[in-house]
Protein backbone atom coordinates (compact mmCIF):
# COMPACT_ATOMS: atom_id res chain seq x y z
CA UNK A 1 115.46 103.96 196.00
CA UNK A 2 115.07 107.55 197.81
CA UNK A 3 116.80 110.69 196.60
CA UNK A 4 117.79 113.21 198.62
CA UNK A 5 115.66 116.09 197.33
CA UNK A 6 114.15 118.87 199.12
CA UNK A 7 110.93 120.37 197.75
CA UNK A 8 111.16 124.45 198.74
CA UNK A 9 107.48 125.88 199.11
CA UNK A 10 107.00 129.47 199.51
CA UNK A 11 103.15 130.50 200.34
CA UNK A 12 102.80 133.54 198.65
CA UNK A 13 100.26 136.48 198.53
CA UNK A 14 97.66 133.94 197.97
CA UNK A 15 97.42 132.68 200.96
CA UNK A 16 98.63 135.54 203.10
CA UNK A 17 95.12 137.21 203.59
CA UNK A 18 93.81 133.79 204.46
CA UNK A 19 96.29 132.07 206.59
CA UNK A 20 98.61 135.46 207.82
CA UNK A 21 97.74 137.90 210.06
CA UNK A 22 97.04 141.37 208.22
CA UNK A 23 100.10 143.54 208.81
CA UNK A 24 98.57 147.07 210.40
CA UNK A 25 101.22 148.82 207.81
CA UNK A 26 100.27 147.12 204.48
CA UNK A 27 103.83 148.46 202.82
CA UNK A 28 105.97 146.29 205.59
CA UNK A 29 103.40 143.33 205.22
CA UNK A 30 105.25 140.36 203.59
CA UNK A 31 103.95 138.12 200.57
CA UNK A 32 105.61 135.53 202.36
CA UNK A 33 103.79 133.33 204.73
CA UNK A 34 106.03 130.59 205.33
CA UNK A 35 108.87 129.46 203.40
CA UNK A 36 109.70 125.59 204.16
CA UNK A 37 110.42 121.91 202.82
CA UNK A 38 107.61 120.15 201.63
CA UNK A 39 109.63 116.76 202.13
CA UNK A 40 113.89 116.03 202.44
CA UNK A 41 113.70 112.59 200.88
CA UNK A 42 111.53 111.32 197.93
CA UNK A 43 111.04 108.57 195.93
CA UNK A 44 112.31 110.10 192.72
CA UNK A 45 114.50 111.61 190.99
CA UNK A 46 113.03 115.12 189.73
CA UNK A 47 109.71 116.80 190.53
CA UNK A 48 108.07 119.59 188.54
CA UNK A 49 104.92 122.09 188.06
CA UNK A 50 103.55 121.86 191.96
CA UNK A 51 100.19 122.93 192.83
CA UNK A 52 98.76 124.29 196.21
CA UNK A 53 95.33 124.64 197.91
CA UNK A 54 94.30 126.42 200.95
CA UNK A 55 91.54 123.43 201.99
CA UNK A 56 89.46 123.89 204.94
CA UNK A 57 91.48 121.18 206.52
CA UNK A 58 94.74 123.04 205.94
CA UNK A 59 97.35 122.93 202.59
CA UNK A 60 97.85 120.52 200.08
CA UNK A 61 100.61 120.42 197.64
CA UNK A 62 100.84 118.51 194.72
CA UNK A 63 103.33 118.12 192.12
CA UNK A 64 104.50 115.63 189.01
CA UNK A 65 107.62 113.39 190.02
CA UNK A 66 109.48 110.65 188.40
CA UNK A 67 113.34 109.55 187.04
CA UNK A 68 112.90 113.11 184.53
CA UNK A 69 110.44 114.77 183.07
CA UNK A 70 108.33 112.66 180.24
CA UNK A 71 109.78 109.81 181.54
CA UNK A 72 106.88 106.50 182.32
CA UNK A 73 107.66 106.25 185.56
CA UNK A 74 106.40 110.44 185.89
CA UNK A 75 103.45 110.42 188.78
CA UNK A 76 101.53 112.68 190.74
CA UNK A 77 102.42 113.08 194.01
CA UNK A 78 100.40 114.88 197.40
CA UNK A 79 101.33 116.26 200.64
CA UNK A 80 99.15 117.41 203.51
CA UNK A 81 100.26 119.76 205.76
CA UNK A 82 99.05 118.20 209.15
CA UNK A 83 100.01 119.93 212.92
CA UNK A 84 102.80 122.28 211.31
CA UNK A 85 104.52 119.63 209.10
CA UNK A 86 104.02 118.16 205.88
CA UNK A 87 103.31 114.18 205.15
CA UNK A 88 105.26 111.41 203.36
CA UNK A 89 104.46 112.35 199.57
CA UNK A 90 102.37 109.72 198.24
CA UNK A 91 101.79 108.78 194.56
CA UNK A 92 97.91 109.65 193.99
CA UNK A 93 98.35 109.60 190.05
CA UNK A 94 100.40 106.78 188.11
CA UNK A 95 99.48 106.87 184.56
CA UNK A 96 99.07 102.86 184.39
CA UNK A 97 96.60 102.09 181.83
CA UNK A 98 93.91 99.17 181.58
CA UNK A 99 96.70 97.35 178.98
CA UNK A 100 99.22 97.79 181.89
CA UNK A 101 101.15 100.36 180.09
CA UNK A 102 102.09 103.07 181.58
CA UNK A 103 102.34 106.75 180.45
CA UNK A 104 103.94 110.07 182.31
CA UNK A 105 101.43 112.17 184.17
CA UNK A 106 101.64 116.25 183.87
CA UNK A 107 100.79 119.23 185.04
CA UNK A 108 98.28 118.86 188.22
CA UNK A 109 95.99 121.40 189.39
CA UNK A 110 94.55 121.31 193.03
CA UNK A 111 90.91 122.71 193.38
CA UNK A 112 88.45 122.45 196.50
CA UNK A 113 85.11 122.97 195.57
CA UNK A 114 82.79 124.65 197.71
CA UNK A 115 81.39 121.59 198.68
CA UNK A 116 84.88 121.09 200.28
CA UNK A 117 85.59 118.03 197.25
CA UNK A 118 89.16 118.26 196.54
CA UNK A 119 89.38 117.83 192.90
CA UNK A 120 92.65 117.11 191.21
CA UNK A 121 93.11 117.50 187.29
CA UNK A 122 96.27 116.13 185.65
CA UNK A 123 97.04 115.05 182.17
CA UNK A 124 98.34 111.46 181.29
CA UNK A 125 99.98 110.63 177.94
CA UNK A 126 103.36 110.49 175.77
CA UNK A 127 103.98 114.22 176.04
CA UNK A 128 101.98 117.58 176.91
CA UNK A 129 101.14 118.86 173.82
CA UNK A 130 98.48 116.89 172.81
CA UNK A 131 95.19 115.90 174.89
């Protein structure tokens, strides 16, 4: 079942020497490059702890959603922004292991290498504490 629930991303300071036009007066420059939706509809229930990279094919978000945090069903989830919108999210992360159970997934971090890899690193298990 799809929720109704928008995912606000604000591209910060980060990104704004990279992607924005340098403001000639740096004290009227914004930190704020864009501020949209990632998606209106998802696939679950809550989402948490996003990620974003500047790649050299554009931005990537990435976030943990599921029914609530800690929960089995918790996944990592990716969005592209492609021609000034973002894609579908789509579960790159479930947390099913080889015995079929399943465990929450946490925390992501997005990385492009200079190789232009896009590495992802998560954590799977019962709860963050422990790795």
């Amino acid at each position: 079942m799809s929720r109704r629930l928008p995912a606000l991303l604000v591209l910060g300071p980060v990104l704004g020497a990279a992607v924005g036009e340098q403001a000639k007066d740096p004290a009227s420059a914004s930190a704020i490059v864009a501020s949209e939706f990632v998606f209106q509809t998802a696939p679950f229930a809550s989402a948490h702890a996003s990620t974003l990279v500047e790649t050299s094919d554009g931005l990537v978000a990435a976030w943990f959603g599921g029914s609530r945090e800690g929960a089995a069903d918790v996944g990592i989830w990716l969005s592209r922004r492609v021609k000034g919108g973002w894609t579908p999210p789509v579960e790159v992360a479930s947390g099913v292991q080889p015995d079929g159970t399943r465990h929450p997934c946490w925390n992501p971090v997005l990385l492009e290498m200079a190789t232009g890899e896009l590495w992802l690193f998560y954590k799977v298990g019962p709860g963050p504490q422990r790795w």
